[in-house]
C-alpha atoms as a PDB file:
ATOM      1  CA  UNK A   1      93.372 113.509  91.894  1.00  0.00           C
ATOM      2  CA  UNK A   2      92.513 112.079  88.440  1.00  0.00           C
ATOM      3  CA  UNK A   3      95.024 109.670  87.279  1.00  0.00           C
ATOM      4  CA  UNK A   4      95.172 107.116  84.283  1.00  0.00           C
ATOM      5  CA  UNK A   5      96.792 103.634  84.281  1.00  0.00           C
ATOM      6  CA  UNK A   6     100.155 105.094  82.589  1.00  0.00           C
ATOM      7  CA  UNK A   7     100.330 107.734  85.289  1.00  0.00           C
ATOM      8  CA  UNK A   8      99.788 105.514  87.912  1.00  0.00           C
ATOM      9  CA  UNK A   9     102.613 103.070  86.357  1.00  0.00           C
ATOM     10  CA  UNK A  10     104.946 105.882  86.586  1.00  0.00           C
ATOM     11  CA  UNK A  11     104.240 106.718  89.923  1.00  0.00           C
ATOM     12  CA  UNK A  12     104.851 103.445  91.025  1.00  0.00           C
ATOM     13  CA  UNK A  13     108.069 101.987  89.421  1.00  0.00           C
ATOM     14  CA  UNK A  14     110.612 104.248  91.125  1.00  0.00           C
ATOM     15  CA  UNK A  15     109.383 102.698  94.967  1.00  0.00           C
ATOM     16  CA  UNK A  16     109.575  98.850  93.680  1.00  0.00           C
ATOM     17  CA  UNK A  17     107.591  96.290  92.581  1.00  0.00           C
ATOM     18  CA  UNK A  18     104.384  97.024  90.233  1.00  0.00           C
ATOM     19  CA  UNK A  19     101.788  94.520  91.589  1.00  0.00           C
ATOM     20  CA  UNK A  20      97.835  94.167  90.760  1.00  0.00           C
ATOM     21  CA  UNK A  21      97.189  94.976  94.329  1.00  0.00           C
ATOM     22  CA  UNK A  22      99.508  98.385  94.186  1.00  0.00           C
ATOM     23  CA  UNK A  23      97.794  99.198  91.474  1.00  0.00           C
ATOM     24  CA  UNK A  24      94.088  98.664  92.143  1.00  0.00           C
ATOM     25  CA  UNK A  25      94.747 100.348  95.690  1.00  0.00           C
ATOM     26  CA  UNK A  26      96.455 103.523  93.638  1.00  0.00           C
ATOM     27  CA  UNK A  27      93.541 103.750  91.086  1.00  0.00           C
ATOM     28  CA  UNK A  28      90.988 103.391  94.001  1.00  0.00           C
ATOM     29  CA  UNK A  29      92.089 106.287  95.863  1.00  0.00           C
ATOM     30  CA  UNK A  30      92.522 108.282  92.540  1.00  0.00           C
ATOM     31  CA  UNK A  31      89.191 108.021  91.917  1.00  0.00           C
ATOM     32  CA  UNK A  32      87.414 107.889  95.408  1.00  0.00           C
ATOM     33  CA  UNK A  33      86.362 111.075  96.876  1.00  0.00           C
ATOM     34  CA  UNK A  34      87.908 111.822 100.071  1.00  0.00           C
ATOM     35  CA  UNK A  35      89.902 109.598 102.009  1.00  0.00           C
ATOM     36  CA  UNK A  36      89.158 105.806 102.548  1.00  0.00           C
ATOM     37  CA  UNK A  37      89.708 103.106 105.549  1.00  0.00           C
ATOM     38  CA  UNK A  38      92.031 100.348 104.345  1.00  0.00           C
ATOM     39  CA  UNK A  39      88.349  98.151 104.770  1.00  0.00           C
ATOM     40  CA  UNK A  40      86.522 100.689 102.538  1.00  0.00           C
ATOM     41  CA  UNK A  41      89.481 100.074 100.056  1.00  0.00           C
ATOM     42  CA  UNK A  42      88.941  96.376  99.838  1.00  0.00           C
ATOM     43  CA  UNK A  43      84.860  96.427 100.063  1.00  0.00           C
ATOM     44  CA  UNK A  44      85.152  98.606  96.809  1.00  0.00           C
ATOM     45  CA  UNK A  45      87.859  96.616  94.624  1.00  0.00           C
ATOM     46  CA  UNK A  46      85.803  93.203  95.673  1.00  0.00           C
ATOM     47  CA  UNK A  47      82.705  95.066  94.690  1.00  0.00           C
ATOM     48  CA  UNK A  48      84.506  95.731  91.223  1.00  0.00           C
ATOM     49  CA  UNK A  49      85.589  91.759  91.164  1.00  0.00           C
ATOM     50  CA  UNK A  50      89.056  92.100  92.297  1.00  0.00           C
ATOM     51  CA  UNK A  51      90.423  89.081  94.030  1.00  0.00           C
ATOM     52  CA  UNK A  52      92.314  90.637  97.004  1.00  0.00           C
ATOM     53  CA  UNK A  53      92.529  90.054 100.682  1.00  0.00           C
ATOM     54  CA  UNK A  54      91.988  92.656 103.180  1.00  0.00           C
ATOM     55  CA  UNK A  55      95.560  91.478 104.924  1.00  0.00           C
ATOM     56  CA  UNK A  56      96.915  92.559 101.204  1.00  0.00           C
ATOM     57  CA  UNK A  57      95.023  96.204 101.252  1.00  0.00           C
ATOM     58  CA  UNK A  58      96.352  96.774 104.613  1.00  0.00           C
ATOM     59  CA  UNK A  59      99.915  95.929 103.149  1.00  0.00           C
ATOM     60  CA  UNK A  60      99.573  97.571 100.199  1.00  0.00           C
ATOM     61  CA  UNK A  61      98.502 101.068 102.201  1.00  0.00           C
ATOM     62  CA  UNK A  62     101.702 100.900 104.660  1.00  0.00           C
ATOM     63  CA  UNK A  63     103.924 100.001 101.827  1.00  0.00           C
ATOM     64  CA  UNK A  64     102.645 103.415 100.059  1.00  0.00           C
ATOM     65  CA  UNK A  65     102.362 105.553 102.450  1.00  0.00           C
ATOM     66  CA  UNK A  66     106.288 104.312 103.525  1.00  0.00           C
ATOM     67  CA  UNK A  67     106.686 105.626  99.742  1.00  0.00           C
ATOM     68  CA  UNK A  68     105.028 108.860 100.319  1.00  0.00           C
ATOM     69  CA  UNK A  69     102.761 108.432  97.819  1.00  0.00           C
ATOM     70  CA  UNK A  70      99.736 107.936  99.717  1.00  0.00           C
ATOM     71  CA  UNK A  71      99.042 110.192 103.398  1.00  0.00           C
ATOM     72  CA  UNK A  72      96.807 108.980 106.408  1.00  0.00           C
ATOM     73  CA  UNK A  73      94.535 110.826 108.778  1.00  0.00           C
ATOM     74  CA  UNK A  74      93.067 110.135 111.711  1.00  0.00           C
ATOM     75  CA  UNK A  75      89.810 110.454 112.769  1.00  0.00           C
ATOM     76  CA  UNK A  76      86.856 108.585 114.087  1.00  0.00           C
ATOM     77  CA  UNK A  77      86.597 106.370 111.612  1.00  0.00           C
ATOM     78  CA  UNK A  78      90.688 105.805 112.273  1.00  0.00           C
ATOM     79  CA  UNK A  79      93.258 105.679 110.158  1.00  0.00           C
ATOM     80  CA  UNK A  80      92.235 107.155 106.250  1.00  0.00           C
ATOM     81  CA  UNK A  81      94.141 107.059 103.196  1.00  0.00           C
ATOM     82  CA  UNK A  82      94.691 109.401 100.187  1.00  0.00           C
ATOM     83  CA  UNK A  83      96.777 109.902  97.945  1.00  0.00           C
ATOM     84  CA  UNK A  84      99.995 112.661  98.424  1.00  0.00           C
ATOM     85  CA  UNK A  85      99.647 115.593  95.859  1.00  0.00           C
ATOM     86  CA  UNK A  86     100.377 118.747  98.062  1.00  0.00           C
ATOM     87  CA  UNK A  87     100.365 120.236 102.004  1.00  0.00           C
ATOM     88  CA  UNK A  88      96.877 120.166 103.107  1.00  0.00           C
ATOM     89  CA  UNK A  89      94.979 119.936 106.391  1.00  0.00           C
ATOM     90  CA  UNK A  90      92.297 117.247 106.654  1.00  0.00           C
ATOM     91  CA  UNK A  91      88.665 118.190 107.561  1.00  0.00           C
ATOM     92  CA  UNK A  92      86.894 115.549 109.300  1.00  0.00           C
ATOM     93  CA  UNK A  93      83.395 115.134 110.509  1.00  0.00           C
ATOM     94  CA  UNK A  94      82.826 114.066 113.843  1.00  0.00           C
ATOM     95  CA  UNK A  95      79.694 112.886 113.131  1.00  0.00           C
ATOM     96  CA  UNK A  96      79.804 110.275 109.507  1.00  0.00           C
ATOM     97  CA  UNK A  97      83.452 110.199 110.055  1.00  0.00           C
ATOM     98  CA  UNK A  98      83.865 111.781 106.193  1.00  0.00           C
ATOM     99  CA  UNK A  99      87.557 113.315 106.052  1.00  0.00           C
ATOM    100  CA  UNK A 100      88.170 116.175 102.912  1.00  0.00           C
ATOM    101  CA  UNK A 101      91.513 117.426 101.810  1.00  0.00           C
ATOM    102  CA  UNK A 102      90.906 121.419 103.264  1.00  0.00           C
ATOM    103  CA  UNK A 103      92.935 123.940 101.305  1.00  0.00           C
ATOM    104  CA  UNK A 104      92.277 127.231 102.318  1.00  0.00           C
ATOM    105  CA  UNK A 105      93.924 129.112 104.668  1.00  0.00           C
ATOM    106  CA  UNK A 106      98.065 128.671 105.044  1.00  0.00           C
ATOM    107  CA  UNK A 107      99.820 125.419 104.384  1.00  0.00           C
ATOM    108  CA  UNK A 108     100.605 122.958 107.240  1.00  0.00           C
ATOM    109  CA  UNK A 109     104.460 123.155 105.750  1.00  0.00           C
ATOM    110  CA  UNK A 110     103.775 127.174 106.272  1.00  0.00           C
ATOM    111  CA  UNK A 111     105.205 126.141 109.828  1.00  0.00           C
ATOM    112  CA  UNK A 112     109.131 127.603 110.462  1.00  0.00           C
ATOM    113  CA  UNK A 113     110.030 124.183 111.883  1.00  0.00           C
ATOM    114  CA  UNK A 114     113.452 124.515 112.850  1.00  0.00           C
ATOM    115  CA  UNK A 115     113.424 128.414 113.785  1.00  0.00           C
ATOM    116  CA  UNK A 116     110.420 127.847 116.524  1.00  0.00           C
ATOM    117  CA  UNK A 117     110.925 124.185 117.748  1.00  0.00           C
ATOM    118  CA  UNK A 118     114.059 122.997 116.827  1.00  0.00           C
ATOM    119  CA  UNK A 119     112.838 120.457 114.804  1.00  0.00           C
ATOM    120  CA  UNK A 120     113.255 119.534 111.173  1.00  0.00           C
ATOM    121  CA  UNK A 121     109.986 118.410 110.023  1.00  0.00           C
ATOM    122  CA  UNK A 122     109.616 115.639 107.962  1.00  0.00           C
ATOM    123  CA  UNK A 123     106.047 115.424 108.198  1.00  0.00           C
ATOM    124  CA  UNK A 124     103.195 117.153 108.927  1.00  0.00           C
ATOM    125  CA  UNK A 125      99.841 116.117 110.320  1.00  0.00           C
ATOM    126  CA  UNK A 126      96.545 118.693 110.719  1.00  0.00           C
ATOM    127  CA  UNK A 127      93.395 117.320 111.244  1.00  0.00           C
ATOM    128  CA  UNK A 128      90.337 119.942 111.862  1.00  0.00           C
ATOM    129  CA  UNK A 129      87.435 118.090 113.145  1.00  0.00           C
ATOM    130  CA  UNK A 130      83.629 119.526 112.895  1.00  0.00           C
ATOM    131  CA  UNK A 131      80.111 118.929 111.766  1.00  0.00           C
ATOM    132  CA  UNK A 132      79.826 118.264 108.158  1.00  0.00           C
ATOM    133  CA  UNK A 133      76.918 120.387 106.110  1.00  0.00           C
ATOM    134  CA  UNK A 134      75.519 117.119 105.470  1.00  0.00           C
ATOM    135  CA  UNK A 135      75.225 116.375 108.976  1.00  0.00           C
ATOM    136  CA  UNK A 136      74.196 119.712 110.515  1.00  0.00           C
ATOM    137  CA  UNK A 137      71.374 119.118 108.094  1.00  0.00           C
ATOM    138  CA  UNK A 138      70.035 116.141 108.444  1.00  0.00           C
END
């Protein structure tokens, strides 16, 4: 999901405060393909010079994904971060542990929650786990 500093301004004011950390975290996952670990966050923005402590990422990651506007999956690399556009399942290798937004085949939210479980949903969690081409190749 390509977003520019103004966009990710906006998407930030209505859920609080508009810190350097939010906002390095936000442009980060914007820009990162995939999903990221809350450590592969941090590794990247010190590799770009930003002053920031891993406690902080970790912070910064439950405070947006409390917001909705980042999601987690899980997988073997644990918990990985991305940022909330639409539905989606997650595709994860079980090999390198890379997780991709899948989007074919029906939505997750496709589900008639309250109809077949008696549940109202209020979030929704698929993770398909294989061998990634990448993997099965090498």
């Amino acid at each position: 999901m390509a977003l520019g500093r103004d966009d990710i301004l906006a998407l930030l004011r209505p859920h609080g405060r508009v810190t350097g950390p939010r906002v390095s975290v936000v442009e980060h996952l914007a820009h990162a393909p995939g999903h990221r670990t809350a450590v592969e966050v941090h590794q990247s923005l010190v590799d770009q010079g930003t002053t920031v402590n891993l406690s902080t990422v970790h912070r910064t990651l439950t405070s947006l994904l409390d917001s909705g506007i980042v999601h987690v999956a899980y997988g073997p690399k644990g918990a990985t971060y991305g940022l909330c556009d639409e539905a989606h399942a997650h595709a994860t290798c079980s090999v390198c542990g890379r997780t991709i937004d899948h989007t074919a085949g029906p939505s997750p939210t496709a589900v008639d929650d309250e109809s077949t479980c008696s549940l109202r949903l209020t979030d929704v969690s698929m993770c398909l786990i294989g061998v990634c081409q990448s993997c099965r190749t090498s």
